[in-house]
C-alpha atoms as a PDB file:
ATOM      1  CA  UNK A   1      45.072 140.060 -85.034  1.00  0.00           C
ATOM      2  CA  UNK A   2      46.589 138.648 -88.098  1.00  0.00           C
ATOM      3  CA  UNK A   3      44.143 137.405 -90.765  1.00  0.00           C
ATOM      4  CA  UNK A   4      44.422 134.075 -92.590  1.00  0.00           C
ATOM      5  CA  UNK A   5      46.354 134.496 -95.768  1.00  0.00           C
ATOM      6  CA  UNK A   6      43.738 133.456 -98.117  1.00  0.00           C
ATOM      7  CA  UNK A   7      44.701 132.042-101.788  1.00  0.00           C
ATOM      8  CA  UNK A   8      42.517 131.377-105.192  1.00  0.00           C
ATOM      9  CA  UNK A   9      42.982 128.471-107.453  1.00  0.00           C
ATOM     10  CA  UNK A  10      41.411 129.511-111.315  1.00  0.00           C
ATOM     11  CA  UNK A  11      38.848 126.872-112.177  1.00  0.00           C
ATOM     12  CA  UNK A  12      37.187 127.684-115.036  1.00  0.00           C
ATOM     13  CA  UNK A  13      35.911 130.406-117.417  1.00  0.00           C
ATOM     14  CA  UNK A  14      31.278 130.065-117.816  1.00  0.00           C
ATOM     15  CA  UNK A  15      30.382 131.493-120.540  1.00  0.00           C
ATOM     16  CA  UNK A  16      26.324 131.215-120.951  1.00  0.00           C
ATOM     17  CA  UNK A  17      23.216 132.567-122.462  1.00  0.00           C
ATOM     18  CA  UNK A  18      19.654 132.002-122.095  1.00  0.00           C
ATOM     19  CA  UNK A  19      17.543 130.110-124.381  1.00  0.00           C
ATOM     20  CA  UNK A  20      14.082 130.442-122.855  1.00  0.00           C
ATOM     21  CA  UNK A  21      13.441 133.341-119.725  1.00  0.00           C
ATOM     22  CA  UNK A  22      10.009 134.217-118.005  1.00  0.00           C
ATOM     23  CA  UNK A  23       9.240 136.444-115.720  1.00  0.00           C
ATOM     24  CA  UNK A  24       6.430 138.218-112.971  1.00  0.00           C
ATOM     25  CA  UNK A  25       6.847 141.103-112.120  1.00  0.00           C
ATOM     26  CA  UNK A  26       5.944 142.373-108.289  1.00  0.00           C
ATOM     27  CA  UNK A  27       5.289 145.831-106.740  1.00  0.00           C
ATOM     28  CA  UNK A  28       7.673 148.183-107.557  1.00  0.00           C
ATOM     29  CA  UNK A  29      10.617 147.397-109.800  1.00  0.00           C
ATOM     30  CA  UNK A  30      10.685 143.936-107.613  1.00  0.00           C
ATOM     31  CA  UNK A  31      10.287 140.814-110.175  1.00  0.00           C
ATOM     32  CA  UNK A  32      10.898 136.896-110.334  1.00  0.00           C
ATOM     33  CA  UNK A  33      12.472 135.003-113.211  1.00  0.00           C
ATOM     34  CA  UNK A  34      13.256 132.084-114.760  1.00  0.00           C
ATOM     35  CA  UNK A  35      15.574 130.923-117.112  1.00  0.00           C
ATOM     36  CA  UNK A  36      17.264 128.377-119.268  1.00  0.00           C
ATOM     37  CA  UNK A  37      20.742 128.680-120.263  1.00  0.00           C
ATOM     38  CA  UNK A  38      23.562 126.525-122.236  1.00  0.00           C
ATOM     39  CA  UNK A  39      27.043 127.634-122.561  1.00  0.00           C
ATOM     40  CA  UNK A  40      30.446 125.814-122.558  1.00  0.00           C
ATOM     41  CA  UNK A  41      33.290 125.735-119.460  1.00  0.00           C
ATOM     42  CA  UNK A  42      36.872 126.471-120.167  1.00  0.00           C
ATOM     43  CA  UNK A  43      39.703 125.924-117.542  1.00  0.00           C
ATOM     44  CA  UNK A  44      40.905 123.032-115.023  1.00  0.00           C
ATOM     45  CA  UNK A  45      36.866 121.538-115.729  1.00  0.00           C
ATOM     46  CA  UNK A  46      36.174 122.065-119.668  1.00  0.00           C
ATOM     47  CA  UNK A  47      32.840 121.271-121.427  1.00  0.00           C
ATOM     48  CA  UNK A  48      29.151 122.625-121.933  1.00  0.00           C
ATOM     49  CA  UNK A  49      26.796 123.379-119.489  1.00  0.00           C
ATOM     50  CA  UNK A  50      22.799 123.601-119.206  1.00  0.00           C
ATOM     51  CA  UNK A  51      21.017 125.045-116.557  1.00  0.00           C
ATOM     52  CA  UNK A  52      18.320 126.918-114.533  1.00  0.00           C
ATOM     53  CA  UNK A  53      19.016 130.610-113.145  1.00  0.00           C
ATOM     54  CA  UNK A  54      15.769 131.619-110.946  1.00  0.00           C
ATOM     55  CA  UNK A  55      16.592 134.953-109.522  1.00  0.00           C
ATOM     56  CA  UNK A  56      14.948 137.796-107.974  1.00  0.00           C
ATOM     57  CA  UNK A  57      15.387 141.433-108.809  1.00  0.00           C
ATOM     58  CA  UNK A  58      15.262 143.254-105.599  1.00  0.00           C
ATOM     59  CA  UNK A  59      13.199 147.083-105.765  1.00  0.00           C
ATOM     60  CA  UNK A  60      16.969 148.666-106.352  1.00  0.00           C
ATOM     61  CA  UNK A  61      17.508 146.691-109.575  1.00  0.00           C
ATOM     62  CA  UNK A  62      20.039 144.089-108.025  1.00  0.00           C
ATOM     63  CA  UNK A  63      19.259 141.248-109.264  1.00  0.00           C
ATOM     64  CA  UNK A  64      19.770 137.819-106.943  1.00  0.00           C
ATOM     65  CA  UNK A  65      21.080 135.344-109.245  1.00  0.00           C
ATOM     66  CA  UNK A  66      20.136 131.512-107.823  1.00  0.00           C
ATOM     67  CA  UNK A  67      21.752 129.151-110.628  1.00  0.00           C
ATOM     68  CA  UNK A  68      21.922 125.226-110.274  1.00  0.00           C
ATOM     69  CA  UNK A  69      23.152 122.984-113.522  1.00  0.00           C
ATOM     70  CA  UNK A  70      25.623 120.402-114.641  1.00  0.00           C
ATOM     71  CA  UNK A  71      28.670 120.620-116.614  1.00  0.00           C
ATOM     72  CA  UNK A  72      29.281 117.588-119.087  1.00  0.00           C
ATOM     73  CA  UNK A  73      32.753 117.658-119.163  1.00  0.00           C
ATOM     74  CA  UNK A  74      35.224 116.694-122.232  1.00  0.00           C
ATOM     75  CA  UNK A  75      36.246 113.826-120.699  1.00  0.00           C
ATOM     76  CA  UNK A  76      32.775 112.452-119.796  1.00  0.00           C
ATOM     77  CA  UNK A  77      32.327 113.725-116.263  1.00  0.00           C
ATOM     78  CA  UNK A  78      29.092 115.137-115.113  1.00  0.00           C
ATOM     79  CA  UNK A  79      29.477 118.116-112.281  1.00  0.00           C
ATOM     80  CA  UNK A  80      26.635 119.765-110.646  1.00  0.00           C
ATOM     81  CA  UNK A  81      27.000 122.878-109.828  1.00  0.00           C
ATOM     82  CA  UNK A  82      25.086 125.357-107.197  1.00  0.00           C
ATOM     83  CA  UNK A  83      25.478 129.243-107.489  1.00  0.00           C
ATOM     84  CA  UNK A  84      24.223 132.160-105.740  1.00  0.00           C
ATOM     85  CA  UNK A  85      25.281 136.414-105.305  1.00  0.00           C
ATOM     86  CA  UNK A  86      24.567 139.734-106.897  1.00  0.00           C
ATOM     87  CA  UNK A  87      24.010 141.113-109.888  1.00  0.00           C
ATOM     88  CA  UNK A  88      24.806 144.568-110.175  1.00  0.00           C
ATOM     89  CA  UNK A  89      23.306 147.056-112.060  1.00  0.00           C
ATOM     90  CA  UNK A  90      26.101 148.987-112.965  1.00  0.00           C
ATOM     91  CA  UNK A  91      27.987 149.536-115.742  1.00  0.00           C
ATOM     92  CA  UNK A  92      24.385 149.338-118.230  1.00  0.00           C
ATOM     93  CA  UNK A  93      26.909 148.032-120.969  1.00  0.00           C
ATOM     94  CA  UNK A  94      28.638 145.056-118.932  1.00  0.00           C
ATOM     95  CA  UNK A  95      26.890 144.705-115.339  1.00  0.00           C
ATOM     96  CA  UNK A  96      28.917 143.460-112.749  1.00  0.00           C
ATOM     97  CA  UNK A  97      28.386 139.856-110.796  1.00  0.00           C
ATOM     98  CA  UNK A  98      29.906 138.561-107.406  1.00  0.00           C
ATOM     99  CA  UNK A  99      28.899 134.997-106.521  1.00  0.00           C
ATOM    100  CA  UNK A 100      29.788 132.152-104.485  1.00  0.00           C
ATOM    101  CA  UNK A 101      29.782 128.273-105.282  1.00  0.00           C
ATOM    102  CA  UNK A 102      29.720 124.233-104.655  1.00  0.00           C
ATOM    103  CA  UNK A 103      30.115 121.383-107.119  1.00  0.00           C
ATOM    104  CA  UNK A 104      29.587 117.873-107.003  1.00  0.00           C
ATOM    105  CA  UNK A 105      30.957 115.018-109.205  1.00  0.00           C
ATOM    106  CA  UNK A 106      30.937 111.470-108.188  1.00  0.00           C
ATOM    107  CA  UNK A 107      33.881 111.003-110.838  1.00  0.00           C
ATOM    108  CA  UNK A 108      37.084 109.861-109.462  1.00  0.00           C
ATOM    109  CA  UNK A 109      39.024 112.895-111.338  1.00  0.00           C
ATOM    110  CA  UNK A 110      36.281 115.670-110.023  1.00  0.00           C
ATOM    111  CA  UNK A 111      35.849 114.092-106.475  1.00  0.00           C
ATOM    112  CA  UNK A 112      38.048 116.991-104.652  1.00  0.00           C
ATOM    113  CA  UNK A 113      35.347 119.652-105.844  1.00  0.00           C
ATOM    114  CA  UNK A 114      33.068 117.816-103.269  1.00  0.00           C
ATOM    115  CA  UNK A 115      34.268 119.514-100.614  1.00  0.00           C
ATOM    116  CA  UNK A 116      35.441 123.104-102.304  1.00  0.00           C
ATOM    117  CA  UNK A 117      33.681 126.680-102.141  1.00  0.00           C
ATOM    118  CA  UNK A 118      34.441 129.010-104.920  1.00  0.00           C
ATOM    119  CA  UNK A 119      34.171 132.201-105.730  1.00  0.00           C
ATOM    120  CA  UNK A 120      32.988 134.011-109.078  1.00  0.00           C
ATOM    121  CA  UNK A 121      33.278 137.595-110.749  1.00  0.00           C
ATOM    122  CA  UNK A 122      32.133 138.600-114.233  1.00  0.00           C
ATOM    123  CA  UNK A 123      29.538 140.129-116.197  1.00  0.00           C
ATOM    124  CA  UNK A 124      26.676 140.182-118.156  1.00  0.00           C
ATOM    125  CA  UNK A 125      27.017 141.496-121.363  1.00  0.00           C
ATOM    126  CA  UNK A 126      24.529 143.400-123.658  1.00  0.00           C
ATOM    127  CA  UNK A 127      24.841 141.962-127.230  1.00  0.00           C
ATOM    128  CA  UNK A 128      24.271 143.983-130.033  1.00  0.00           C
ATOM    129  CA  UNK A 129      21.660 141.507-131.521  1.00  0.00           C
ATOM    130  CA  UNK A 130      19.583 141.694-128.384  1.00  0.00           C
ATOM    131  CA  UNK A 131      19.808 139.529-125.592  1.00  0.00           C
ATOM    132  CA  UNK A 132      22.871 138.982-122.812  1.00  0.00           C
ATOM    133  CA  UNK A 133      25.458 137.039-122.463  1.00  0.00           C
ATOM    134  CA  UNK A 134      27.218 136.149-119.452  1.00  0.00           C
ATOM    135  CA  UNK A 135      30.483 135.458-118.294  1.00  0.00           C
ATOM    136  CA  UNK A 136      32.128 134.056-114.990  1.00  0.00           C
ATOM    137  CA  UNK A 137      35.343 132.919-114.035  1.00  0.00           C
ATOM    138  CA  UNK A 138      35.580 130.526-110.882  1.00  0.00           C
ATOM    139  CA  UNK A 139      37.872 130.340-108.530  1.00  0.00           C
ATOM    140  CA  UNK A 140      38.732 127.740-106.013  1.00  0.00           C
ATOM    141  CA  UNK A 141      39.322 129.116-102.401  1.00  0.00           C
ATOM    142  CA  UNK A 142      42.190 127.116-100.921  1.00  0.00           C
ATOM    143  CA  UNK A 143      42.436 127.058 -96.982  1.00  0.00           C
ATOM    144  CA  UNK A 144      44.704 128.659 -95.505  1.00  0.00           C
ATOM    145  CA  UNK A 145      45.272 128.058 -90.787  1.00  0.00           C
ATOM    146  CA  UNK A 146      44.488 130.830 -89.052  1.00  0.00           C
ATOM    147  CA  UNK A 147      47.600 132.888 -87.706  1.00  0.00           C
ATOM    148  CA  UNK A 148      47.539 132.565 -83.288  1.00  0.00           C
END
């Protein structure tokens, strides 16, 4: 069996923080949140971002990030985005993240995200004032045939 040979496009560098987070938390270390971030994009889609990231942190401290927003773009676009995966809890300093992703722009210019899926990694990173910042960069997975 010979596996596809799969390729990545770079999209775009998130870069966000939360302005407003609350939380319950359940039996266990298990909790749900809510949050509301702003940050800026920087790549092939560049401008700021707001949105709402309601995830769960599961009893082993993973935290399920579920993130939906839009990106007003420099050039006037507006793309909706829709993000899921993990967040790690590991290293304390700069946890890891894994997610997957969809956009939507009914701008001419954006239109081929409608039918993309990428793929994130970055990480959330302790400030020194308090709070977190994270930081994602997207990638677009191109499709590649399947080898016979």
């Amino acid at each position: 069996m010979q596996p596809a040979d799969i390729q990545l496009a770079f999209l775009y560098r998130m870069r966000l923080a939360y302005s407003q987070g609350w939380s319950v938390s359940l039996a266990g270390d298990e909790g749900q949140f809510f949050f509301l971030a702003e940050g800026v994009c920087e790549g092939r889609i560049t401008g700021s971002l707001r949105a709402a990231n309601h995830p769960f942190r599961r009893q082993d401290g993973t935290f399920v990030p579920d993130i939906q927003g839009v990106i007003e773009t420099e050039d006037g676009a507006v793309i909706y985005f829709d993000h899921q995966g993990y967040g790690r809890t590991y290293p304390e300093e700069r946890r890891q993240v894994v997610a997957s992703g969809t956009h939507l722009s009914d701008a001419e210019h954006y239109a081929w995200l409608n039918d993309t899926v990428a793929v994130g990694v970055g990480e959330v990173r302790v400030k020194e004032a308090g709070g977190v910042e994270i930081v994602l960069d997207w990638y677009e997975v191109l499709w590649a045939a399947i080898p016979e």
